[in-house]
Protein backbone atom coordinates (compact mmCIF):
# COMPACT_ATOMS: atom_id res chain seq x y z
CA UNK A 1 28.61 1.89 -17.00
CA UNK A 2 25.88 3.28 -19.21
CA UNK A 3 23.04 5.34 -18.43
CA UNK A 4 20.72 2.98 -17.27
CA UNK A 5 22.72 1.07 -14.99
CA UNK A 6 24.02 4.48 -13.77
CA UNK A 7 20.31 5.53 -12.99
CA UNK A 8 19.59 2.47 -11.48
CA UNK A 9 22.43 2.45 -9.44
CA UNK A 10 21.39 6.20 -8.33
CA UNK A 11 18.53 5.24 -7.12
CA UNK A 12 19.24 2.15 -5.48
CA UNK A 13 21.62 4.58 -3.70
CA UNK A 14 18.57 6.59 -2.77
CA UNK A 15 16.48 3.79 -1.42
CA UNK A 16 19.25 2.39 0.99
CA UNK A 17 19.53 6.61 2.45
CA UNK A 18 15.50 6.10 2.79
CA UNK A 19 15.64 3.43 4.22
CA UNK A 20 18.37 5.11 6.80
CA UNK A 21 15.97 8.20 7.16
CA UNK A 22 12.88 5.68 7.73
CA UNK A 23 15.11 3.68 10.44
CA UNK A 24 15.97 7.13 12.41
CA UNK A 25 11.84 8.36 11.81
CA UNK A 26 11.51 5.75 14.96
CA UNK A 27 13.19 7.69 17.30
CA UNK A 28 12.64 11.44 16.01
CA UNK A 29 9.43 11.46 14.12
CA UNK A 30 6.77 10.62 16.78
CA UNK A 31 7.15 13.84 18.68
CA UNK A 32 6.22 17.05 17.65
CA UNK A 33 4.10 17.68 15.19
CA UNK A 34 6.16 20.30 13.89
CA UNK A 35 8.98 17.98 13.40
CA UNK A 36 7.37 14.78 12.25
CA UNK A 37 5.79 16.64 9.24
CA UNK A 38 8.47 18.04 7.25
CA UNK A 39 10.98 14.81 8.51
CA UNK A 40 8.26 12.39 6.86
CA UNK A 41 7.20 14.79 3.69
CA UNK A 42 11.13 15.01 3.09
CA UNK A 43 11.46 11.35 3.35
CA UNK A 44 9.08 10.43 0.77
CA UNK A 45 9.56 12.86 -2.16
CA UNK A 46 13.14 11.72 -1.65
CA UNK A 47 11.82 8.08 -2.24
CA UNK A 48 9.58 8.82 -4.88
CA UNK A 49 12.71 10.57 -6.56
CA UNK A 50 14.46 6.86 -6.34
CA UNK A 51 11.47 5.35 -7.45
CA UNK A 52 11.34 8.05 -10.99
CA UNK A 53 14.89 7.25 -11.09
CA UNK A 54 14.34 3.59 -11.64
CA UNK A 55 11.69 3.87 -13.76
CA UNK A 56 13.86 6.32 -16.09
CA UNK A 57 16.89 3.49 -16.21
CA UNK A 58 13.90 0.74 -17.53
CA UNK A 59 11.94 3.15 -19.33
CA UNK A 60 8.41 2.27 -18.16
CA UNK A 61 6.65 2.38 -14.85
CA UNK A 62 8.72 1.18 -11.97
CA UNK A 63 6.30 -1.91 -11.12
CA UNK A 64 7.97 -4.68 -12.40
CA UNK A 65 8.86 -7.25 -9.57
CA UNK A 66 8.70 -7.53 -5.52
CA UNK A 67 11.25 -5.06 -4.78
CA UNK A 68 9.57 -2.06 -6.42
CA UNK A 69 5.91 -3.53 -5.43
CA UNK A 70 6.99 -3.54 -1.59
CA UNK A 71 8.83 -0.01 -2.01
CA UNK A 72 5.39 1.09 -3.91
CA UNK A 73 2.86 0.15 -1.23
CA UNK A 74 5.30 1.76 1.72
CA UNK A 75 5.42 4.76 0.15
CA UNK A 76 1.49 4.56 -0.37
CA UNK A 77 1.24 3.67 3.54
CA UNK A 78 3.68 6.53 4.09
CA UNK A 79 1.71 9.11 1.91
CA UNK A 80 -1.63 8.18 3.69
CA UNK A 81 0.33 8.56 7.37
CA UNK A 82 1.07 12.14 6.14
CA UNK A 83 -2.51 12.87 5.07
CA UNK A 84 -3.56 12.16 8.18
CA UNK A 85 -0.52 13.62 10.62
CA UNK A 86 -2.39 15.49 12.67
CA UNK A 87 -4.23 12.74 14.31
CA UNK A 88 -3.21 12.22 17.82
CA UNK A 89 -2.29 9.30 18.48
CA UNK A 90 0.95 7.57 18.85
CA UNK A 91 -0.63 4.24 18.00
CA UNK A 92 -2.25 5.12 14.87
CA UNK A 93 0.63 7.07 13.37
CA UNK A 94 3.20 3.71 14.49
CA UNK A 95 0.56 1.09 13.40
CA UNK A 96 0.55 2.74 10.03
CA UNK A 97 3.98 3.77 9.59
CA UNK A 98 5.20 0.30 10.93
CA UNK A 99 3.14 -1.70 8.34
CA UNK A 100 4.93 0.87 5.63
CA UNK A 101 8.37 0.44 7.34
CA UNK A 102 8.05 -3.33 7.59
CA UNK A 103 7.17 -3.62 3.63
CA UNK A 104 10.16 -0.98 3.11
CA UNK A 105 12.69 -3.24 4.99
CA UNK A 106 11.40 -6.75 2.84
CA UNK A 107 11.79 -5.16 0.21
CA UNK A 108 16.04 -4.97 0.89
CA UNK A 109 15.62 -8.63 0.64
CA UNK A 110 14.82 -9.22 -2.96
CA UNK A 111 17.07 -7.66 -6.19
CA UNK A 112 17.71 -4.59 -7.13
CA UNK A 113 19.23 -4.94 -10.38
CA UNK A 114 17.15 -3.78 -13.56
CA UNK A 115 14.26 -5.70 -14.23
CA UNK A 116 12.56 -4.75 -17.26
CA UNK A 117 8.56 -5.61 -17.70
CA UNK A 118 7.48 -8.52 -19.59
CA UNK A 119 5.11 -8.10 -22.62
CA UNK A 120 2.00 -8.46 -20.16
CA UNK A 121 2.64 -5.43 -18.27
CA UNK A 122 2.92 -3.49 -21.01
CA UNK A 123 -0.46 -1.48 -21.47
CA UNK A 124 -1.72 1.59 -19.64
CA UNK A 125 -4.74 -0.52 -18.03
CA UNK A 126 -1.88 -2.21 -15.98
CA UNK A 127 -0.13 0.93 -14.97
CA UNK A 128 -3.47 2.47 -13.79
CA UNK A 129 -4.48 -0.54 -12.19
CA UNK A 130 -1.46 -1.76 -9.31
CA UNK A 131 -0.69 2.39 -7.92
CA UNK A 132 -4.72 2.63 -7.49
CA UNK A 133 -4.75 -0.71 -5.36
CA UNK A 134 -1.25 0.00 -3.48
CA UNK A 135 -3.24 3.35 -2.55
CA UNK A 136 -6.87 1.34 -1.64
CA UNK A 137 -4.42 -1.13 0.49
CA UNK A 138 -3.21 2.22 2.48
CA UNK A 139 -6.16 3.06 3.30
CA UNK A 140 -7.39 -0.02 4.44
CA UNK A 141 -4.34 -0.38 6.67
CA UNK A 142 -5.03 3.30 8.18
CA UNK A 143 -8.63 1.61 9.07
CA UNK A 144 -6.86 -1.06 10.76
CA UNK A 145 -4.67 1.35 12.85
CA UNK A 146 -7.85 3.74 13.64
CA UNK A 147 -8.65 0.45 14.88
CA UNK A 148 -6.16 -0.71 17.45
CA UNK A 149 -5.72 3.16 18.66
CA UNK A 150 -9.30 2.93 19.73
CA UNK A 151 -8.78 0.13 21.98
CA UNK A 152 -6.29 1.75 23.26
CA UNK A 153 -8.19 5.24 23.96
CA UNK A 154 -10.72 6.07 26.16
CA UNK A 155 -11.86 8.66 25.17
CA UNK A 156 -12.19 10.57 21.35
CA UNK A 157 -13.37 6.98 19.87
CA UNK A 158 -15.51 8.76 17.25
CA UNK A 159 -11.99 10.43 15.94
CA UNK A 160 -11.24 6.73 15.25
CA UNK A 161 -14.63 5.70 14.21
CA UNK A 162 -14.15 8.45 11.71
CA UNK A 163 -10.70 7.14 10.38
CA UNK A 164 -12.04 3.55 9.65
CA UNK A 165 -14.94 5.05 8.38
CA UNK A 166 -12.83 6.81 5.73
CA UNK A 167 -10.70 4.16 4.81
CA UNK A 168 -13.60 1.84 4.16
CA UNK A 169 -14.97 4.41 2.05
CA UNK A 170 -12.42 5.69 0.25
CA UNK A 171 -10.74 2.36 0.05
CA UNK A 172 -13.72 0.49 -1.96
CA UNK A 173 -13.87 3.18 -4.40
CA UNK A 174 -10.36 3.04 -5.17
CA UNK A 175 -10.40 -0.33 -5.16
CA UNK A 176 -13.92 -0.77 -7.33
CA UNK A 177 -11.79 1.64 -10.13
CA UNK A 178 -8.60 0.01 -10.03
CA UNK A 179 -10.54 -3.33 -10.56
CA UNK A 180 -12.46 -2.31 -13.81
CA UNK A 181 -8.75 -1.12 -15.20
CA UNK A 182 -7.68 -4.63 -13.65
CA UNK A 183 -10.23 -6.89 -15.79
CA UNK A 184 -9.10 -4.61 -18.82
CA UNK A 185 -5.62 -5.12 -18.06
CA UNK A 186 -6.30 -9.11 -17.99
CA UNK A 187 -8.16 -8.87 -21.20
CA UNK A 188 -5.63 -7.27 -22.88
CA UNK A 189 -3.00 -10.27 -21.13
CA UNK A 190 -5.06 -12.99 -20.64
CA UNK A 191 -7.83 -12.37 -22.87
CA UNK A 192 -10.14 -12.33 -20.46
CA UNK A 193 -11.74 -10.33 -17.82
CA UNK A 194 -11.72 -12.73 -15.08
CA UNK A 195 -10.07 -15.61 -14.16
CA UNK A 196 -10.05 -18.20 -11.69
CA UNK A 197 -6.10 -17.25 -10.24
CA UNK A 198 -5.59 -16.97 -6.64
CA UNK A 199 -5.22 -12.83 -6.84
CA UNK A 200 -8.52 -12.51 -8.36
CA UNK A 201 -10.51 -14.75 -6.75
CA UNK A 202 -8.57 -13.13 -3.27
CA UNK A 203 -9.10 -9.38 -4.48
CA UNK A 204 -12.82 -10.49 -5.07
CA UNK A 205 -13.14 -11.97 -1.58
CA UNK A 206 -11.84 -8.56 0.13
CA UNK A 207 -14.05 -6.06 -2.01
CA UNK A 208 -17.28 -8.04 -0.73
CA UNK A 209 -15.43 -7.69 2.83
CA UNK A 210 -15.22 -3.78 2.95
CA UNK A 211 -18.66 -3.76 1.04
CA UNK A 212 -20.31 -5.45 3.71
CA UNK A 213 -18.07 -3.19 5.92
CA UNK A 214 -19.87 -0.45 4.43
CA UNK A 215 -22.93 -1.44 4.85
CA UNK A 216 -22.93 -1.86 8.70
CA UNK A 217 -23.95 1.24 8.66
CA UNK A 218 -27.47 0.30 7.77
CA UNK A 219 -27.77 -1.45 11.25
CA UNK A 220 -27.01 0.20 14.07
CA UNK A 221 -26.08 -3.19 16.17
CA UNK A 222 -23.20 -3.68 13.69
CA UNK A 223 -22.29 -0.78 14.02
CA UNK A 224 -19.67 -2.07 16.91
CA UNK A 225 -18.33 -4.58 14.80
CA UNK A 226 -16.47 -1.78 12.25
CA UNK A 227 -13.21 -2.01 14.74
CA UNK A 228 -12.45 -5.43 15.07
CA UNK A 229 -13.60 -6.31 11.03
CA UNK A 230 -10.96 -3.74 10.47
CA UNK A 231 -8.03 -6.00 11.47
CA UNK A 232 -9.61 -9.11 10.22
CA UNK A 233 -9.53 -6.84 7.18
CA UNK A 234 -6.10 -6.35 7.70
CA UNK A 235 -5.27 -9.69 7.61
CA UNK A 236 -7.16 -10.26 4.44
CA UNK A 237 -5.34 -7.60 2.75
CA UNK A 238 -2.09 -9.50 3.58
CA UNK A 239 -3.41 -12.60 2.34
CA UNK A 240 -4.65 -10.95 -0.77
CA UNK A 241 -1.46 -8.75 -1.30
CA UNK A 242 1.30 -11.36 -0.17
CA UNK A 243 -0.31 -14.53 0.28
CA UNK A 244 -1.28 -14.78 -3.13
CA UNK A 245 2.61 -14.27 -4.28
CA UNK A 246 4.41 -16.68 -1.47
CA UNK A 247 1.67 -19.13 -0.33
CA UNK A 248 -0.35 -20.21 -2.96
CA UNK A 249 0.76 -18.58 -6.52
CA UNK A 250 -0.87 -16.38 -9.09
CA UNK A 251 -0.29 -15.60 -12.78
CA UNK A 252 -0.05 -11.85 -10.76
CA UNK A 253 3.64 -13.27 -9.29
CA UNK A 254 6.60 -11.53 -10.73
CA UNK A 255 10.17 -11.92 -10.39
């Protein structure tokens, strides 16, 4: 076996032991604080060490097809759930980690032998483009499980209020960069900046979503519509994220 099937092989390894680690985080990691922490922070550098291992054994950035996109945006959901630990409730920290878990499990599904990147991929725009909007997806997830905690709380709501807020926020600015190095990645593949593909057209729809998310702000009635356009967010996001891949197609589908 040479090196890079040896690497590979390591860190395929690695993911199924996350994945082990993630399964038992059910039962152990939603109690105390003190536990949950260290458990989850352990967890994901020990990903992100399978996910550097696979990018060694193909020799560019470990984005290359479903399996490593699905393990990518889990470990961006998992990242943003560890940012945010302290909040208290149960239902935020399981909304958030179970959207990460779920993507972590799919991505068992699809194969994990090494998949090199074709010709398109390869410029920096595209490697600064998909992390940003894996990240910009987290966040708009954690906005969704601020969300349904709230309905579930009666009291603290402006904890929540304050979580959604951020992940609006901080979400469309991510999501505005990664967009610019987006239409520079498909000018450098496509030779253009936009096109009229069923990702694009998608990731357009949701950043006029969350911008008109934002500005609810502005009036005070709308104000107590930021909640329940959070999950109708979420359910763009999915559309825009997997939809695009399974339902419909996009030039953006790979392997």
């Amino acid at each position: 076996m040479d090196t890079a099937h040896f690497l590979n092989q390591l860190s395929v390894n690695l993911y199924w032991l996350c994945f082990i680690a993630y399964t038992a985080y059910w039962g152990i990691g939603f109690t105390r604080l003190k536990l949950r922490f260290p458990i989850l922070a352990g967890m994901i550098v020990l990903d992100l060490a399978s996910i550097t291992l696979r990018g060694i054994s193909i020799e560019y950035f470990p984005l290359t097809n479903k399996f490593e996109s699905f393990n990518a945006f889990a470990v961006a959901a998992f990242i943003i759930l560890l940012i945010n630990m302290r909040t208290k409730s149960h239902i935020y920290r399981m909304s958030l980690f179970g959207v990460g878990y779920g993507f972590y499990a799919a991505a068992a599904y699809f194969p994990k032998g090494l998949s090199y990147a074709p010709p398109l991929m390869l410029t920096l725009w595209y490697v600064l483009h998909v992390p940003l909007s894996f990240f910009c997806y987290a966040l708009w997830v954690s906005a969704m499980s601020a969300a349904v905690a709230r309905y579930f709380t009666r009291d603290e709501k402006k904890a929540y209020d304050h979580l959604i807020d951020l992940g609006f926020q901080y979400g469309l600015v991510i999501f505005s960069v990664s967009m610019i190095f987006g239409g520079l990645w498909g000018y450098v593949a496509w030779g253009a900046y936009f096109l009229w593909d069923a990702k694009v057209v998608w990731s357009v729809i949701i950043w006029f979503f969350y911008a008109t998310c934002l500005h609810l702000d502005y009036w005070q009635e709308a104000k107590r519509y930021k909640p329940p356009m959070a999950i109708v967010g979420f359910i763009i996001l999915m559309m825009t994220y997997v939809g695009t891949s399974f339902l419909i197609g996009s030039s953006h589908s790979f392997r």
